[in-house]
C-alpha atoms as a PDB file:
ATOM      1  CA  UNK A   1       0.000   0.000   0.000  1.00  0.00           C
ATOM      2  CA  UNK A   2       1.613   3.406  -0.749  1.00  0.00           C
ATOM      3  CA  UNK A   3       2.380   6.737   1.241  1.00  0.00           C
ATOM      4  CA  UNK A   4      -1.157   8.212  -0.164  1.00  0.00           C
ATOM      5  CA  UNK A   5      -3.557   5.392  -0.074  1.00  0.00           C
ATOM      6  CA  UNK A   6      -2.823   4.809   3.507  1.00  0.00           C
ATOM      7  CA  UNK A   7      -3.300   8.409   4.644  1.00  0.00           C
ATOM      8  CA  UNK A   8      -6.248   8.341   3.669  1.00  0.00           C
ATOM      9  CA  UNK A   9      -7.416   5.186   4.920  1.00  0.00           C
ATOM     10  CA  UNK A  10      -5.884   6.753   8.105  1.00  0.00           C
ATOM     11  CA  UNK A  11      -7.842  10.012   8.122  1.00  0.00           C
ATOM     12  CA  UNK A  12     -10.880   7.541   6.509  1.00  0.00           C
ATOM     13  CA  UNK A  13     -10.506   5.599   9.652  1.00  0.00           C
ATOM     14  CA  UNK A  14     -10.233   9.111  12.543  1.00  0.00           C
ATOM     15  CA  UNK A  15     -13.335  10.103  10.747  1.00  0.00           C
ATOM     16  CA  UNK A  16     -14.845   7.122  11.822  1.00  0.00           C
ATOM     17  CA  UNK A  17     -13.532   6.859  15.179  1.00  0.00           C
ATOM     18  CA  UNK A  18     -14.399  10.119  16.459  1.00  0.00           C
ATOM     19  CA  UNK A  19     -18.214   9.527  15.094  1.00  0.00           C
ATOM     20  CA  UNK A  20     -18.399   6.467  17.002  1.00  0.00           C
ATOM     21  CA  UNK A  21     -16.907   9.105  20.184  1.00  0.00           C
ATOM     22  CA  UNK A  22     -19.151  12.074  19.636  1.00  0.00           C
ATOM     23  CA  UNK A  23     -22.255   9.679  19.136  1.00  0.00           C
ATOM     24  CA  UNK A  24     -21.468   7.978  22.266  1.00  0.00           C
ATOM     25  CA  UNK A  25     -20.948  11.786  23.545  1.00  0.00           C
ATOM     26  CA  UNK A  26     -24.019  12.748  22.341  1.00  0.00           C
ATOM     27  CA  UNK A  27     -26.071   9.838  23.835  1.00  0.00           C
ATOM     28  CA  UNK A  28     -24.254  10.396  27.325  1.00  0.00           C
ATOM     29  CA  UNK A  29     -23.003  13.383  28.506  1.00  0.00           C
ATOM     30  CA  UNK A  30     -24.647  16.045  26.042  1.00  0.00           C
ATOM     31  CA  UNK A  31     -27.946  14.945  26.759  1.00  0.00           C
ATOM     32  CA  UNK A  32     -28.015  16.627  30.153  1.00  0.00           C
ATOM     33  CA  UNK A  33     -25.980  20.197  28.514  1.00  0.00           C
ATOM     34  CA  UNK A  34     -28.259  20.498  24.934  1.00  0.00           C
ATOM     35  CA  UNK A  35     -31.461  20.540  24.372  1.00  0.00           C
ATOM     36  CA  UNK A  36     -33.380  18.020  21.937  1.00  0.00           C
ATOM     37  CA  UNK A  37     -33.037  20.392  19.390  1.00  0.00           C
ATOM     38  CA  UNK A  38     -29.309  20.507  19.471  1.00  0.00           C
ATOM     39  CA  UNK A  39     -28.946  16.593  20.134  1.00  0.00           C
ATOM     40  CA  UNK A  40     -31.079  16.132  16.939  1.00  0.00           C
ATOM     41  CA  UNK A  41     -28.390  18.614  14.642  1.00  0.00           C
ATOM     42  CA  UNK A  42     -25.490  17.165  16.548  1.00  0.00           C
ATOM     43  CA  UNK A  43     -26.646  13.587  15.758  1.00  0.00           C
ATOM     44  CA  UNK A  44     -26.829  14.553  12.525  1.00  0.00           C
ATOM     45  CA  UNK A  45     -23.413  15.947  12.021  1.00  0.00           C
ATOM     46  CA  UNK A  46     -22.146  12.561  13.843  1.00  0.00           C
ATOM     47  CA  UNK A  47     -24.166  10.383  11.122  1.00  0.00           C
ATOM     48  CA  UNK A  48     -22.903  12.547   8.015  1.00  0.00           C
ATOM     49  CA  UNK A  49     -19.134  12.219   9.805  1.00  0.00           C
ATOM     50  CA  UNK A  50     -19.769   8.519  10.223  1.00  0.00           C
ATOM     51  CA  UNK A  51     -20.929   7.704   6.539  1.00  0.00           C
ATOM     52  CA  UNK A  52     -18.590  10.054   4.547  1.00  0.00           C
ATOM     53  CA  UNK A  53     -15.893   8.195   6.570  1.00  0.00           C
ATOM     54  CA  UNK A  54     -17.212   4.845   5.314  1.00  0.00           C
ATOM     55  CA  UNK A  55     -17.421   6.765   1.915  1.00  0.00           C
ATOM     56  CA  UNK A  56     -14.233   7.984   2.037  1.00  0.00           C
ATOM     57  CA  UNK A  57     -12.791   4.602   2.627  1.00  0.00           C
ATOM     58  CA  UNK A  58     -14.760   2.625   0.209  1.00  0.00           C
ATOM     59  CA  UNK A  59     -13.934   5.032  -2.880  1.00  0.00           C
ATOM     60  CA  UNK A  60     -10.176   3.916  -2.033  1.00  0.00           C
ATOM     61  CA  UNK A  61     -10.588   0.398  -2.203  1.00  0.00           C
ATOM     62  CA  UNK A  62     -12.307   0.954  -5.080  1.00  0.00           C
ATOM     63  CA  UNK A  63      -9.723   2.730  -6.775  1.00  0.00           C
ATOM     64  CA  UNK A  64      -7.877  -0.545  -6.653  1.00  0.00           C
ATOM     65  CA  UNK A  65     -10.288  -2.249  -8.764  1.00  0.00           C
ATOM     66  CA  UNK A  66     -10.154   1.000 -11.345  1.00  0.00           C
ATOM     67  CA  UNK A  67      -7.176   2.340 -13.150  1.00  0.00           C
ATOM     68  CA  UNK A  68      -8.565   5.574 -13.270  1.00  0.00           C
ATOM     69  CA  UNK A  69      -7.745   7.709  -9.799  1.00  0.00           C
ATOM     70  CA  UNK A  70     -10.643   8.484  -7.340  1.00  0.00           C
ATOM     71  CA  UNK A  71      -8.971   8.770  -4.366  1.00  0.00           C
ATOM     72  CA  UNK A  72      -9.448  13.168  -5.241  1.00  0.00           C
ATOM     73  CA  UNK A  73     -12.790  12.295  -4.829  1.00  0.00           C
ATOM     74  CA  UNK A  74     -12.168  10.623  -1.470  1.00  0.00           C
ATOM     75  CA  UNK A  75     -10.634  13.988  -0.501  1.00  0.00           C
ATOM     76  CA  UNK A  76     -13.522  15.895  -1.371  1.00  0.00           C
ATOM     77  CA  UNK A  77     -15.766  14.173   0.717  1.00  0.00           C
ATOM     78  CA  UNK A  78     -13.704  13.874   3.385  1.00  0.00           C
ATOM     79  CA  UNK A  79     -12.893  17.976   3.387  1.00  0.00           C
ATOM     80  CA  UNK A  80     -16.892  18.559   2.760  1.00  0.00           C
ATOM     81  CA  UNK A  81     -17.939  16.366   5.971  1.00  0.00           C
ATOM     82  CA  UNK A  82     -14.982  17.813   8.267  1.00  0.00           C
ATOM     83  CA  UNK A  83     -16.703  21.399   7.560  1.00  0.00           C
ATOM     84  CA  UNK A  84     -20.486  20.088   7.175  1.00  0.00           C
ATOM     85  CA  UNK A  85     -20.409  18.325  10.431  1.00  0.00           C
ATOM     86  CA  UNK A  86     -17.661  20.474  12.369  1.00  0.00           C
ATOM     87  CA  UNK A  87     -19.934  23.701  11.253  1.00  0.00           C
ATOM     88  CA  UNK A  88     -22.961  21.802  13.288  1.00  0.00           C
ATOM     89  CA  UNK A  89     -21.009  20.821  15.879  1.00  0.00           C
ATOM     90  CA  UNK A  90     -19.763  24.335  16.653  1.00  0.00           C
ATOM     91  CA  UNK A  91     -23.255  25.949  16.527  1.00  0.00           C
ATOM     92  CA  UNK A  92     -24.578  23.019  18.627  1.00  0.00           C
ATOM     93  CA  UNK A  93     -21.678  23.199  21.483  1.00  0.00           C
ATOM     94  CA  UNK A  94     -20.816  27.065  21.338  1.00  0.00           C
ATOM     95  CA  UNK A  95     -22.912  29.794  23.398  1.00  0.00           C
ATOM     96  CA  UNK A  96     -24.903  32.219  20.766  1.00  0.00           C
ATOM     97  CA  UNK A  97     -22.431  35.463  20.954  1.00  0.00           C
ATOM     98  CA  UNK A  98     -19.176  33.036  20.195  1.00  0.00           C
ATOM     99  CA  UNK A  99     -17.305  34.389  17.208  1.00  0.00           C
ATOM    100  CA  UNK A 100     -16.333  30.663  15.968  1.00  0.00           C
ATOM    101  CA  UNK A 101     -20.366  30.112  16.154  1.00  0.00           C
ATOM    102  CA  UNK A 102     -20.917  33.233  14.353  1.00  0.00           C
ATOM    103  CA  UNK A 103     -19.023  32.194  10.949  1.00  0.00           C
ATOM    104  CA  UNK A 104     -20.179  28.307  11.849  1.00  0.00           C
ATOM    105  CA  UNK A 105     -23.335  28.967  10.389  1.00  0.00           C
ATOM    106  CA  UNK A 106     -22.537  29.695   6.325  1.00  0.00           C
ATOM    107  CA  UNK A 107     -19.942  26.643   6.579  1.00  0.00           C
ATOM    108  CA  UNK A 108     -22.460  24.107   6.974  1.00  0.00           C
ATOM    109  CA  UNK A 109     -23.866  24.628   3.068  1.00  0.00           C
ATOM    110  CA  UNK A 110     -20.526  25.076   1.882  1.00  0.00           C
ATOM    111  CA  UNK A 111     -19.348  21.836   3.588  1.00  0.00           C
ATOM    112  CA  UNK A 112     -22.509  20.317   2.311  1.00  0.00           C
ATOM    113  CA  UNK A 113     -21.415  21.556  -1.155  1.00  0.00           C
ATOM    114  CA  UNK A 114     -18.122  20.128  -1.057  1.00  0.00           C
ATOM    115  CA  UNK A 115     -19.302  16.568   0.269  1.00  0.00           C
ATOM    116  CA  UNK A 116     -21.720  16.234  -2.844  1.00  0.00           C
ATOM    117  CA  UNK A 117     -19.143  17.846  -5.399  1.00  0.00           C
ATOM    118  CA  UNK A 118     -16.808  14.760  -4.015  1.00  0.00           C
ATOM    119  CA  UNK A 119     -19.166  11.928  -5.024  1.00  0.00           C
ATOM    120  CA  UNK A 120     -20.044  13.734  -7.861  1.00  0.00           C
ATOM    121  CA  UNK A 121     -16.224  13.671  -8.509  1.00  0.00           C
ATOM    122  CA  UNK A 122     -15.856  10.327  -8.183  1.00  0.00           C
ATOM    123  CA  UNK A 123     -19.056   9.466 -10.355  1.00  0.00           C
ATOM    124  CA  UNK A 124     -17.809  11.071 -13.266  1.00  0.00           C
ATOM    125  CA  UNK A 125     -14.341   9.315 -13.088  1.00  0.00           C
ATOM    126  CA  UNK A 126     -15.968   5.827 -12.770  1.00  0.00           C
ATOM    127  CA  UNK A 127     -18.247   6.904 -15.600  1.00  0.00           C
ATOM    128  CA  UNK A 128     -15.297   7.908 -17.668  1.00  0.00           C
ATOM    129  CA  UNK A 129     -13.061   4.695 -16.750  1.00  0.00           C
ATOM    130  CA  UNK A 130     -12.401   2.507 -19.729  1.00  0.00           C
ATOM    131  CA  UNK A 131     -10.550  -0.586 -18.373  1.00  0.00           C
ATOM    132  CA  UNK A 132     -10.712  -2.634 -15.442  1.00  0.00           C
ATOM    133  CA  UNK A 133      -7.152  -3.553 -13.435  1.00  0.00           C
END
């Protein structure tokens, strides 16, 4: 496995692992601090995390099967969900007058943008593949 393939794996893989923490956060300790409101978004940020992780991870090994490269895509997606789910959990966790909060709030499209320009990414590549390895 080469240098890039396993960095992302890697970052694939922290993705993953700190969904699984902030869910288990989320079910635990932040009940008792949010409110059902701000459970619901955070739990929502902890899904998207958790599947564009999986994502992320699954468009690598299937670069193996494909000559043409998708791991870009990978990249995308991974990029899109760190600001799409980091936006949410900053306006979930942060009090309302918090600068960070404050510029949390346009992120959360943008990240959302990014995360579907990824798979769209890595559509059009597979589309445009000609040969199998």
């Amino acid at each position: 496995m080469n240098r890039k393939t396993k960095v992302l794996i890697a970052v694939a893989g922290v993705f993953i692992l700190t969904a699984v923490v902030l869910g288990a956060m989320a079910a635990h300790w932040l009940k008792a601090v949010l409110s059902s409101t701000e459970i619901d978004s955070f739990n929502t940020a902890v899904r998207y995390q958790m599947w564009m992780g999986i994502g992320a991870a699954n468009i690598v090994l299937i670069e193996k099967v494909f000559l043409n490269s998708v791991s870009k895509a990978a990249w995308w997606v991974l990029a899109g969900a760190f600001l799409f789910s980091g936006s949410i959990y900053t306006l979930t966790l942060l009090n309302e007058g918090d600068f960070l909060r404050q510029i949390a709030g346009p992120i959360t499209p943008i990240g959302g943008l990014i995360m579907i320009s990824g798979w769209l990414i890595f559509v059009i590549r597979i589309l445009r593949e000609q040969s199998v390895k």
